[in-house]
C-alpha atoms as a PDB file:
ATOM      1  CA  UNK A   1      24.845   2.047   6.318  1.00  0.00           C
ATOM      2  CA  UNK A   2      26.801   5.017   5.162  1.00  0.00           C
ATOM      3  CA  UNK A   3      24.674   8.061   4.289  1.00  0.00           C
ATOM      4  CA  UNK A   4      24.889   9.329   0.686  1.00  0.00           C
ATOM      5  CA  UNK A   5      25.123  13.238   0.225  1.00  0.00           C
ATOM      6  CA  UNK A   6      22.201  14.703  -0.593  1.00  0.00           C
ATOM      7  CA  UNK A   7      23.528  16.490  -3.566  1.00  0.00           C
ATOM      8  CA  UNK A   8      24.274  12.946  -4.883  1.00  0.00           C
ATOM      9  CA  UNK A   9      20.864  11.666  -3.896  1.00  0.00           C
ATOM     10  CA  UNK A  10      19.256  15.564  -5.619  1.00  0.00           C
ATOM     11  CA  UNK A  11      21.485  14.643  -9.056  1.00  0.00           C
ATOM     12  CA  UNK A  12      19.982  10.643  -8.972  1.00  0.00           C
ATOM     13  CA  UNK A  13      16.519  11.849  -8.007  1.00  0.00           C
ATOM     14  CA  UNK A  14      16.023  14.625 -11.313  1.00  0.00           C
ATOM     15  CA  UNK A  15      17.482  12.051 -13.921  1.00  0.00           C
ATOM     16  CA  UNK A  16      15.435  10.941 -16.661  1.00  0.00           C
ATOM     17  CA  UNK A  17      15.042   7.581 -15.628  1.00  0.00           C
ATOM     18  CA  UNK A  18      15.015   7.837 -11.679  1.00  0.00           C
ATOM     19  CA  UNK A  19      12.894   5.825  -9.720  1.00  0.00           C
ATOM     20  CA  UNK A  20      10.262   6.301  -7.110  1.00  0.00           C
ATOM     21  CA  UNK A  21      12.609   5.342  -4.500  1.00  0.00           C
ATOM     22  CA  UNK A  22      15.472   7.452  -5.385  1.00  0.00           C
ATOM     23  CA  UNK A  23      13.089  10.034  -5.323  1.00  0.00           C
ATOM     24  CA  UNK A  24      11.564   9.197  -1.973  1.00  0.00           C
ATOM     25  CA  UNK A  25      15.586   8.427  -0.276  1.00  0.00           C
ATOM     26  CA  UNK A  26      16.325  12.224  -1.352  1.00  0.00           C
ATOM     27  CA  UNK A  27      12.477  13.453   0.092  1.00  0.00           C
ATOM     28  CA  UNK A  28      13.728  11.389   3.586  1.00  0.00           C
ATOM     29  CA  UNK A  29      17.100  11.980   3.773  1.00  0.00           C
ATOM     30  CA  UNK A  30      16.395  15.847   3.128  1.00  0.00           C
ATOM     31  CA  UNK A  31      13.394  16.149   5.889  1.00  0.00           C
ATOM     32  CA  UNK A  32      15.742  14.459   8.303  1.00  0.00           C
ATOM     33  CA  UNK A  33      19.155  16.268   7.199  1.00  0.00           C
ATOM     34  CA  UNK A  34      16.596  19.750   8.401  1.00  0.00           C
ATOM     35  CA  UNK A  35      15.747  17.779  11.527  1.00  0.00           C
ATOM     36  CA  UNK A  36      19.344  17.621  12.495  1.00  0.00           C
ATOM     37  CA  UNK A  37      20.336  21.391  11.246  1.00  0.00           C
ATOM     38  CA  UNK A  38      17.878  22.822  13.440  1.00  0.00           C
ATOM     39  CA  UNK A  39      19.110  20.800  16.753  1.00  0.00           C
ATOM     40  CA  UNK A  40      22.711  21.141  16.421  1.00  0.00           C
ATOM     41  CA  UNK A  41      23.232  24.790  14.689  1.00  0.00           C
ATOM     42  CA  UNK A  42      22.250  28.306  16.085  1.00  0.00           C
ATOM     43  CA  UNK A  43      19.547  29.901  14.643  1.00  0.00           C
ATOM     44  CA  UNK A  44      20.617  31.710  11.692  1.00  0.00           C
ATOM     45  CA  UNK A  45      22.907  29.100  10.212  1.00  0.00           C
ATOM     46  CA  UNK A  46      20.023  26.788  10.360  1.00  0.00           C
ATOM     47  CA  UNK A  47      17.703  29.163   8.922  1.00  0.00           C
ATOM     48  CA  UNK A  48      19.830  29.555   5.859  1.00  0.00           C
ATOM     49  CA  UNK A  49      20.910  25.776   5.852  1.00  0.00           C
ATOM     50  CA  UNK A  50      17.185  24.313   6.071  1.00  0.00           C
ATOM     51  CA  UNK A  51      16.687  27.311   3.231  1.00  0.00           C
ATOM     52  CA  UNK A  52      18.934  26.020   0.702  1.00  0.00           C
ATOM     53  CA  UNK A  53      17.242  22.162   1.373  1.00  0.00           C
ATOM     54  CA  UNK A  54      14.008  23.477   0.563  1.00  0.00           C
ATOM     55  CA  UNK A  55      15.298  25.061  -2.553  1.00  0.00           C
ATOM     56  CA  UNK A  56      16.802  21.888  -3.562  1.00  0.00           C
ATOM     57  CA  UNK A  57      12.966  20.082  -3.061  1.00  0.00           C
ATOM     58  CA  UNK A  58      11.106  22.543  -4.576  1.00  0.00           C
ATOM     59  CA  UNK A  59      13.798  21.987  -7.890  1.00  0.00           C
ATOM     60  CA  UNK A  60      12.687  18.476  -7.421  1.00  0.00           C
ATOM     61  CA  UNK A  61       8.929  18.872  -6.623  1.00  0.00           C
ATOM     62  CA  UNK A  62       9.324  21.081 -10.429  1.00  0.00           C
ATOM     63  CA  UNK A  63      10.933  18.839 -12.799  1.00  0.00           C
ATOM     64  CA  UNK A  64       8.500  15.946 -11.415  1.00  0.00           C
ATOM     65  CA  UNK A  65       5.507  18.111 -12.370  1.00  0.00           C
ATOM     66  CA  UNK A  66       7.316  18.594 -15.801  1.00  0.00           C
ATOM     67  CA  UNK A  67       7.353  15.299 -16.023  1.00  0.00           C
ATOM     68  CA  UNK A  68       3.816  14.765 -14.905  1.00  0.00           C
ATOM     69  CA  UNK A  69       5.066  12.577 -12.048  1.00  0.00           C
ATOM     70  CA  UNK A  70       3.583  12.008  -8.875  1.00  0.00           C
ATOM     71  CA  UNK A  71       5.519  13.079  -5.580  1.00  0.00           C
ATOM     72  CA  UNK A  72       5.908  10.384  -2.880  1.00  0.00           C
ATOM     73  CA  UNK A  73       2.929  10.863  -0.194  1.00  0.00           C
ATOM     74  CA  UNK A  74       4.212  10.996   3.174  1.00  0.00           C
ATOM     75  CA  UNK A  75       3.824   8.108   5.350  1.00  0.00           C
ATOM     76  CA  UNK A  76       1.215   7.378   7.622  1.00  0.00           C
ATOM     77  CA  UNK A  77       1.872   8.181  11.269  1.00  0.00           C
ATOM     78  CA  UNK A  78       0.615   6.252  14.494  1.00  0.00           C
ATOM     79  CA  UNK A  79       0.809   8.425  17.228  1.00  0.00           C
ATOM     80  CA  UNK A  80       0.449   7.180  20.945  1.00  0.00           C
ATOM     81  CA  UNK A  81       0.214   9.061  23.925  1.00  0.00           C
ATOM     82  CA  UNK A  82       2.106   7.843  26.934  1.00  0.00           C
ATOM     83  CA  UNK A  83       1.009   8.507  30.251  1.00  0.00           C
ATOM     84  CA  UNK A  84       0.921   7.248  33.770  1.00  0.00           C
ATOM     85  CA  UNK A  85      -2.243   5.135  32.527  1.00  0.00           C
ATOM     86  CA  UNK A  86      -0.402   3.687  30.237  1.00  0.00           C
ATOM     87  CA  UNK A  87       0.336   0.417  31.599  1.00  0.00           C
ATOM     88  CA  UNK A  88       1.959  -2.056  28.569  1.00  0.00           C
ATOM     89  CA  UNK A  89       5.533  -2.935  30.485  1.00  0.00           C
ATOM     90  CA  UNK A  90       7.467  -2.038  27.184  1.00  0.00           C
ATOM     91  CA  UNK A  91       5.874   1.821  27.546  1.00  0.00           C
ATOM     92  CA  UNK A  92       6.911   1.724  31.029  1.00  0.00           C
ATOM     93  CA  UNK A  93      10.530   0.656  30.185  1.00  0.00           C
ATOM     94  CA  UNK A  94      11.010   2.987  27.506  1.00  0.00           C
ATOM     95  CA  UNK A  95       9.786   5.988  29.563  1.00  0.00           C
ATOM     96  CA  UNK A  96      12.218   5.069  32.898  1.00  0.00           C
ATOM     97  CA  UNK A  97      14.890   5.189  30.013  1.00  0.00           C
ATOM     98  CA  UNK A  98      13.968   8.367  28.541  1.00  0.00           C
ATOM     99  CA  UNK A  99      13.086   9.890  32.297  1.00  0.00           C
ATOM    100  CA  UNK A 100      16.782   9.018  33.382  1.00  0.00           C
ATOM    101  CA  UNK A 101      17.968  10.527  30.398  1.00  0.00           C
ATOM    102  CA  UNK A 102      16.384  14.264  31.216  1.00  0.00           C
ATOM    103  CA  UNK A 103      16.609  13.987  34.937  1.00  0.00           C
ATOM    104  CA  UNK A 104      21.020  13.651  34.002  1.00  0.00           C
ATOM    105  CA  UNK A 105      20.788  16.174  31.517  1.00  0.00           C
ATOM    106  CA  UNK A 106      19.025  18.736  33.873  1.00  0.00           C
ATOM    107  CA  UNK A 107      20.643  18.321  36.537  1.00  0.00           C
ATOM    108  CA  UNK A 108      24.341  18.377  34.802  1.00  0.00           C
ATOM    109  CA  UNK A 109      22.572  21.508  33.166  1.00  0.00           C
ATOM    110  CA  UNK A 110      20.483  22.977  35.884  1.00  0.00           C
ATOM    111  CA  UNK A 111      18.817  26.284  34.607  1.00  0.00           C
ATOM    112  CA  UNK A 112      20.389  29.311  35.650  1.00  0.00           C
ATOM    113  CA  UNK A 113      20.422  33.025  34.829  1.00  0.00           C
ATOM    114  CA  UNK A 114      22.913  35.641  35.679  1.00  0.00           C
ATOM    115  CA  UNK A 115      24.402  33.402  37.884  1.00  0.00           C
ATOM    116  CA  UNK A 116      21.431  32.408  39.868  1.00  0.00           C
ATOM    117  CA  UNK A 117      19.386  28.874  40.003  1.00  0.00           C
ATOM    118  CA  UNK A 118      16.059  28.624  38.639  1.00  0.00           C
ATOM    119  CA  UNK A 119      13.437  27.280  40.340  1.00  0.00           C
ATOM    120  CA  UNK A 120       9.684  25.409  39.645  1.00  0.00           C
ATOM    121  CA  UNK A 121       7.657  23.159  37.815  1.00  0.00           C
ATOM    122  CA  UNK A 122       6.085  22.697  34.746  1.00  0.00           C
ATOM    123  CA  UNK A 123       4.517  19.934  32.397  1.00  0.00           C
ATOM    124  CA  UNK A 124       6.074  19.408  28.942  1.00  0.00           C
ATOM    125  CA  UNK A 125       5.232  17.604  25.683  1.00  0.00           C
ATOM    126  CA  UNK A 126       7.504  15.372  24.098  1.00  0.00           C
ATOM    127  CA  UNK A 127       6.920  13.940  20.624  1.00  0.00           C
ATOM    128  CA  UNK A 128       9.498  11.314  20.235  1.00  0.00           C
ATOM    129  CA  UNK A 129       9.749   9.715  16.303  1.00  0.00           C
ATOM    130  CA  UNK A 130      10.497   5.872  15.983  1.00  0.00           C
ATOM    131  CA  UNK A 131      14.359   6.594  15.498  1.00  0.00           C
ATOM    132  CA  UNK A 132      14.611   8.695  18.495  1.00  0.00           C
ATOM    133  CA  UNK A 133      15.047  11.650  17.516  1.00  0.00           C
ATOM    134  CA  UNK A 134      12.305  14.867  18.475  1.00  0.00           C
ATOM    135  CA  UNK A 135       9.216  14.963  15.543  1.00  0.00           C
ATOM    136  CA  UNK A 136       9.529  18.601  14.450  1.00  0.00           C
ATOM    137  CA  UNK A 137       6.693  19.016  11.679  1.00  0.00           C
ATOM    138  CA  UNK A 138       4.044  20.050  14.398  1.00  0.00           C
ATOM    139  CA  UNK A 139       6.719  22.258  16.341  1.00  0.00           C
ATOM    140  CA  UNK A 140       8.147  19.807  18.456  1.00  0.00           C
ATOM    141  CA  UNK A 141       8.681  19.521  22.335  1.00  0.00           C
ATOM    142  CA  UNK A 142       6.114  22.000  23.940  1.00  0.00           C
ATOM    143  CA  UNK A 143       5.131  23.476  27.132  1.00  0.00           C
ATOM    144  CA  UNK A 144       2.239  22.029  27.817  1.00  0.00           C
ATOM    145  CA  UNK A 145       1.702  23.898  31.984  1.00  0.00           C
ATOM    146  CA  UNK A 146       3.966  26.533  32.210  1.00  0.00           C
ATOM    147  CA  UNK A 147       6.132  27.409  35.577  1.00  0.00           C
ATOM    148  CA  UNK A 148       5.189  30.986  35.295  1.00  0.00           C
ATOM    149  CA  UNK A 149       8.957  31.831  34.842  1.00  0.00           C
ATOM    150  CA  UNK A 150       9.472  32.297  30.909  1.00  0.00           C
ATOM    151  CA  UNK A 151      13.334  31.907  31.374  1.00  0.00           C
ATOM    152  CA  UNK A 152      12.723  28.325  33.198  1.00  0.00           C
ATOM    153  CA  UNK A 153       9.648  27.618  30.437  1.00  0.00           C
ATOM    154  CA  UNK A 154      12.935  27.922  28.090  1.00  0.00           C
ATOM    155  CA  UNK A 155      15.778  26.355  29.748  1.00  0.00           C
ATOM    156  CA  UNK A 156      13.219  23.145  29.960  1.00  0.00           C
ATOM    157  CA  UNK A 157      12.710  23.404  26.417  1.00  0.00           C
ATOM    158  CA  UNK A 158      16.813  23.714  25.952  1.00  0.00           C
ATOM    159  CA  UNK A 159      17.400  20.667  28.047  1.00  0.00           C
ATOM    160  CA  UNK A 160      15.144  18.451  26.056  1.00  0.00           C
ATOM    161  CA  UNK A 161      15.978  19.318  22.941  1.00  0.00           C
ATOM    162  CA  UNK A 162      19.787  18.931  24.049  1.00  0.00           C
ATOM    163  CA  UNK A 163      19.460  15.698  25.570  1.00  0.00           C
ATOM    164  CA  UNK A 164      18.179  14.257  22.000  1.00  0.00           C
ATOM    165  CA  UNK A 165      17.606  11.875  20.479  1.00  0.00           C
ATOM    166  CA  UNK A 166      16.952   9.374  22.960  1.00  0.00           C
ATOM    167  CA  UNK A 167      16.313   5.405  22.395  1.00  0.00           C
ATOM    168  CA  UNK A 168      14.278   4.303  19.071  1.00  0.00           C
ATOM    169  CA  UNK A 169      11.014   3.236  19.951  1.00  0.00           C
ATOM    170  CA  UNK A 170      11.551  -0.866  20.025  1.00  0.00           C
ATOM    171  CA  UNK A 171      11.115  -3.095  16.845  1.00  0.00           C
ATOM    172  CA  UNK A 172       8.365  -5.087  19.352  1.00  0.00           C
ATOM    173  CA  UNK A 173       6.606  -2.183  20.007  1.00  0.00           C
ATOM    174  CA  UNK A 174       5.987  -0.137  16.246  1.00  0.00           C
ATOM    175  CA  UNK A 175       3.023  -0.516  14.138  1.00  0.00           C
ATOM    176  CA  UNK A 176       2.451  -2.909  11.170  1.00  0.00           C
ATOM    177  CA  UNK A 177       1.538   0.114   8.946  1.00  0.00           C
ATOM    178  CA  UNK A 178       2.839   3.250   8.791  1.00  0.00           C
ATOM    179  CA  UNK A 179       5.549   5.299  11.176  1.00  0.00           C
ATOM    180  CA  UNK A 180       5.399   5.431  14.791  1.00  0.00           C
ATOM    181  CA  UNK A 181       5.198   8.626  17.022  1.00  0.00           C
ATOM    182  CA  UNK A 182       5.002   8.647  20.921  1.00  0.00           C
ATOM    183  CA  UNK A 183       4.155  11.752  22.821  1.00  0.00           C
ATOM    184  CA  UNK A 184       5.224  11.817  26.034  1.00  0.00           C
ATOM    185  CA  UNK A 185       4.093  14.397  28.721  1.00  0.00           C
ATOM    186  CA  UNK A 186       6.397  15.214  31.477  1.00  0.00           C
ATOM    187  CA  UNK A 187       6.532  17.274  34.741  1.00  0.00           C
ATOM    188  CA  UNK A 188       9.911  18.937  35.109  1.00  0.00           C
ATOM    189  CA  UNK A 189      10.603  20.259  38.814  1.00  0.00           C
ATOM    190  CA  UNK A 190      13.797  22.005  39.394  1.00  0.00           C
ATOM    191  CA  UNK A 191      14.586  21.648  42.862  1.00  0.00           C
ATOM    192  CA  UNK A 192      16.703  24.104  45.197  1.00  0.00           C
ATOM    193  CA  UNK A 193      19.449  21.140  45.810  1.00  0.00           C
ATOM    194  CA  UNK A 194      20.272  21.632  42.474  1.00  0.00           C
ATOM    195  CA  UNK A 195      18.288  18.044  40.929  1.00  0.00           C
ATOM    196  CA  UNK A 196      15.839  17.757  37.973  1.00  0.00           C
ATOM    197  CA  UNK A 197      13.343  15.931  38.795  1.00  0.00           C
ATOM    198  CA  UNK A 198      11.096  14.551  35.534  1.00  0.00           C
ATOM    199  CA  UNK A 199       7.815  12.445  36.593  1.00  0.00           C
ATOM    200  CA  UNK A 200       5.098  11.201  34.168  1.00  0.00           C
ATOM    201  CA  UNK A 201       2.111  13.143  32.892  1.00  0.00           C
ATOM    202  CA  UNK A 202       0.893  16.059  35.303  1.00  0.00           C
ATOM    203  CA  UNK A 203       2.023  15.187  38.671  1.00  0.00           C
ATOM    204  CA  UNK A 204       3.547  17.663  40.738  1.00  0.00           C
END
């Protein structure tokens, strides 16, 4: 389906006569167009882009209190931890998936600074939203164990959040009610052959 412009979706949202769900398409489409400004532009452009969207909805979020209408509530969100005791098959699947992905990216990326290869481990926190892409609006991925080497802590962080979005969560697998959020804790060891390595939860 081809995505409408959000100053199209702003101008159908404030008209006399919108409805709820034009309202609530511009509320999406905005959080998500800030989603994908912060992951794909550097950090000043996206400060000033995601600046200018939260303009536009606090325009909105004013001429529905004129109006004495009620802004959309956000929806409610199931979030499920996966780790290695997490044994449903369609968990398991998903995670080999989203392991292979990193492990690629790392190693096709493998942290360096001036010049040199970085080495360690650490443990890393992975909220992954139903479409795929990384759930921002609690900060996103995370170290959760740090390797003790701040640059590595950040290449990590630089790897995941390059090698997004990754697979939706299944149809199969998603809640009745509400929207579905997986966290998934990694370890991350960067080897001296050159390999990422990603394993479940904590293990070393």
């Amino acid at each position: 389906m081809r995505r409408l412009p959000l100053a199209l979706l702003l101008a159908l949202a404030m008209t006399a006569n919108a409805s709820a769900d034009a309202v609530s398409l511009y509320c999406a489409h905005a959080a998500d167009e800030s989603v994908r400004v912060a992951q794909k532009l550097d950090a000043e452009e996206a400060k000033k882009r995601i600046a200018e969207l939260e303009e536009r909805m606090e325009r909105l979020r004013g001429e529905l209190a004129r109006r004495g209408v009620q802004p959309p509530q956000p929806a409610t969100v199931k979030k499920s931890d996966v780790t290695p005791s997490t044994t449903a098959l369609g968990y398991a699947m998903y995670y080999q998936r989203f392991r292979q992905k990193l492990q690629d990216f790392g190693t096709a990326n493998f942290p360096k600074k001036d010049g040199n290869s970085l080495h360690g481990s650490l443990v890393v926190k992975v909220p992954v939203w139903q479409d795929g892409t990384i759930y921002t609006e609690d900060g996103g991925a995370c170290i959760e164990r740090g390797s003790g080497n701040a640059d590595l802590d950040a290449a990590a962080l630089d790897i995941v959040n390059r090698s997004a979005p990754f697979e939706p969560i299944p149809q199969a697998m998603r809640s009745k009610v509400g929207d579905d959020l997986w966290v998934l804790v990694s370890t991350f060891s960067f080897v001296r052959e050159g390999v990422a390595n990603v394993k479940p939860g904590g293990e070393r």
